[in-house]
C-alpha atoms as a PDB file:
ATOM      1  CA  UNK A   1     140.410  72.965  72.727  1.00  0.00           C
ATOM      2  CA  UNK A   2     138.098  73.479  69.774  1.00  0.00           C
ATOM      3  CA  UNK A   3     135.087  70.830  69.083  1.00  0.00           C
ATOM      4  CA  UNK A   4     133.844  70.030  66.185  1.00  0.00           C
ATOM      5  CA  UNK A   5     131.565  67.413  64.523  1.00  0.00           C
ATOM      6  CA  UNK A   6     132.426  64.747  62.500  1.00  0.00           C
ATOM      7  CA  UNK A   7     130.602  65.788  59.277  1.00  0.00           C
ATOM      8  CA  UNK A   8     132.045  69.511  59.551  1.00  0.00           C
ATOM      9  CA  UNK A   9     135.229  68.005  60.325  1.00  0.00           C
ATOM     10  CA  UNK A  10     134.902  66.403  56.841  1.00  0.00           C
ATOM     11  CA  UNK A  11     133.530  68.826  55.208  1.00  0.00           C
ATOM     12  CA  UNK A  12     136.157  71.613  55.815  1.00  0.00           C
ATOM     13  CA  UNK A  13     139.241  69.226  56.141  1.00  0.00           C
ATOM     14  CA  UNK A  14     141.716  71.355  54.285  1.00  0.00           C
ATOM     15  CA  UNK A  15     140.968  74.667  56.727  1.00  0.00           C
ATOM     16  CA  UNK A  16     140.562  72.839  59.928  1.00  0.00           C
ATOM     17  CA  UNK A  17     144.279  71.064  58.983  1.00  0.00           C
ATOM     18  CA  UNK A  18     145.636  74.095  58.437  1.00  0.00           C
ATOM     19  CA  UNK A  19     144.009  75.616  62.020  1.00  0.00           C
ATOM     20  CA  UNK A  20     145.490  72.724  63.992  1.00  0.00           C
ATOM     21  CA  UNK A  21     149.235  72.808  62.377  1.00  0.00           C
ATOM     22  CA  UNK A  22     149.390  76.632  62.489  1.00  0.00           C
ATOM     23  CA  UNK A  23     147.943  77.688  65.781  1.00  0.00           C
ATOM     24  CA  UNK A  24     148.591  74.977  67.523  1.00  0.00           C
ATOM     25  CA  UNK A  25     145.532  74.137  68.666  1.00  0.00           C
ATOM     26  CA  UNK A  26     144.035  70.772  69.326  1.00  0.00           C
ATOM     27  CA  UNK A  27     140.709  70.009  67.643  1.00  0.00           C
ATOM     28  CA  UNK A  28     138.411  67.363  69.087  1.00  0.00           C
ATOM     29  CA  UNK A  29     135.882  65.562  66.523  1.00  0.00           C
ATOM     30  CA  UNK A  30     133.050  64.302  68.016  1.00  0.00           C
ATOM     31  CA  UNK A  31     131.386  61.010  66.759  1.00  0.00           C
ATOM     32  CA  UNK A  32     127.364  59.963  67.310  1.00  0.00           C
ATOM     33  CA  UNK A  33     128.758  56.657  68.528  1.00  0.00           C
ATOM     34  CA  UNK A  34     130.634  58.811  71.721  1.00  0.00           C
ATOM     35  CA  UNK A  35     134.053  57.732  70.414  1.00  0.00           C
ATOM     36  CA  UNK A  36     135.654  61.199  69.779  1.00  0.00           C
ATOM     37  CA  UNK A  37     139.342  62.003  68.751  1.00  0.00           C
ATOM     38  CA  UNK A  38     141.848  64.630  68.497  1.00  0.00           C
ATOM     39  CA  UNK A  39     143.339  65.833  65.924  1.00  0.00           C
ATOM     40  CA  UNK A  40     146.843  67.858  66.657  1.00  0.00           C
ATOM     41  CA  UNK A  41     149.917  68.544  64.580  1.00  0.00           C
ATOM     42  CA  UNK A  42     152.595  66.176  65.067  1.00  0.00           C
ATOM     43  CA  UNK A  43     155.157  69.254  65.932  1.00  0.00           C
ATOM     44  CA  UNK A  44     152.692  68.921  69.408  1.00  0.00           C
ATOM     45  CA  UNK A  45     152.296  65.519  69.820  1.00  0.00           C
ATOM     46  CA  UNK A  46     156.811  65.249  69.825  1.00  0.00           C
ATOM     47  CA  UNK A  47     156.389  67.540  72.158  1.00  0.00           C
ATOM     48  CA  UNK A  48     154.071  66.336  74.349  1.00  0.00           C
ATOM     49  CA  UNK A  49     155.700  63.227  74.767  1.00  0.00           C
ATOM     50  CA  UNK A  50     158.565  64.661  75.378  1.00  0.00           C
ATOM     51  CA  UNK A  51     157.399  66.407  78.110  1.00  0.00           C
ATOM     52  CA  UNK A  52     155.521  63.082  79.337  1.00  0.00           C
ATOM     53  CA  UNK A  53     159.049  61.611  79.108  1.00  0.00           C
ATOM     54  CA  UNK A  54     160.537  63.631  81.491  1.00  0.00           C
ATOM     55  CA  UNK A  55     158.119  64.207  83.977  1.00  0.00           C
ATOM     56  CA  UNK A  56     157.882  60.423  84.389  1.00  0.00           C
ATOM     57  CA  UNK A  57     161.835  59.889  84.581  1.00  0.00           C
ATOM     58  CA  UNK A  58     162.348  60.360  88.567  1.00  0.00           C
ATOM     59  CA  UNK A  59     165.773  61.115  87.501  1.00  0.00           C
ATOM     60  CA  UNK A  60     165.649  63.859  85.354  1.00  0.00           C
ATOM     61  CA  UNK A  61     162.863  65.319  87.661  1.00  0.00           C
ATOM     62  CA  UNK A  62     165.046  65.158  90.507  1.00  0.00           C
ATOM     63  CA  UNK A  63     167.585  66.721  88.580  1.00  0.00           C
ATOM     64  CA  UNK A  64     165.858  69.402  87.548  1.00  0.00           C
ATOM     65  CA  UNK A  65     164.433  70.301  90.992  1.00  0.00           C
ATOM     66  CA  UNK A  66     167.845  70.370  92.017  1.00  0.00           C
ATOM     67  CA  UNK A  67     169.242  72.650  89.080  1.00  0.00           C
ATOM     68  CA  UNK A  68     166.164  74.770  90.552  1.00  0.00           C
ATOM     69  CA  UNK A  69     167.700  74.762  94.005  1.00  0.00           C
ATOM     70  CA  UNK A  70     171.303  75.768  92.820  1.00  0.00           C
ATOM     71  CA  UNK A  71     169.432  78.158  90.586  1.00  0.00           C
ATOM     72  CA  UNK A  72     167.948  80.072  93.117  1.00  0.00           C
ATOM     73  CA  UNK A  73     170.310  79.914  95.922  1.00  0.00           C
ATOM     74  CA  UNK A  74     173.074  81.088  93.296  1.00  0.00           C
ATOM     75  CA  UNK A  75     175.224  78.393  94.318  1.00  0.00           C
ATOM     76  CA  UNK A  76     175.872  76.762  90.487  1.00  0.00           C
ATOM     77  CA  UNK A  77     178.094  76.213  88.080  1.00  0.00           C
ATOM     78  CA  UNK A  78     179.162  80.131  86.660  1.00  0.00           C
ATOM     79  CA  UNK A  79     182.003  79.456  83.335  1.00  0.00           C
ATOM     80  CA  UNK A  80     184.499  82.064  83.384  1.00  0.00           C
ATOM     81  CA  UNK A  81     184.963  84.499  80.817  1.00  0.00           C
ATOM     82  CA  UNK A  82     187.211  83.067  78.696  1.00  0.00           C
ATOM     83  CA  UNK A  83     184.803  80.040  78.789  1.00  0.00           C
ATOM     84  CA  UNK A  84     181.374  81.609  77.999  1.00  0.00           C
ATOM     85  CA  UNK A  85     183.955  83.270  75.030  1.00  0.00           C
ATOM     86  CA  UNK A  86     184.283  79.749  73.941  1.00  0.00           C
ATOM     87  CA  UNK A  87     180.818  78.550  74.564  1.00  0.00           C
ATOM     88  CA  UNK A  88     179.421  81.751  72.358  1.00  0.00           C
ATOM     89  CA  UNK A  89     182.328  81.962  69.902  1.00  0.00           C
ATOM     90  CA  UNK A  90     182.954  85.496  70.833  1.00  0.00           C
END
């Protein structure tokens, strides 16, 4: 993550905007008083609490670990041919 200052946060608003929202980097501002922020695009911060939603759902992370077990043992789910067809509109 990038740091900046407050005042050269301010004073370059427009390019540091454009920095954050196009390579998706996090910029942290940092204040005299010690009370920084962040400044991300909100493309990020969806997906950051998306990911916070799942990884806090015991559900979905169990079934996700479990997806990972079938996954590796090849014991899943495999569509026939006719249904992938369908699935891909082939």
């Amino acid at each position: 993550m990038e740091t900046t200052t407050v005042n050269t946060f301010q004073n370059n608003l427009k390019s540091f905007v454009e920095q954050v929202v196009n390579q998706h980097i996090p910029l942290r501002v940092i204040r005299r008083t010690g009370s920084d922020f962040v400044v991300m695009s909100a493309e990020d911060w969806e997906r950051d609490q998306e990911t916070l939603y799942v990884l806090q759902n015991t559900s979905l992370m169990r079934q996700i670990a479990d997806s990972s077990v079938t996954h590796n043992t090849g014991t899943g789910y495999s569509p026939t041919t006719e249904q992938l067809n369908a699935i891909t509109r082939i």
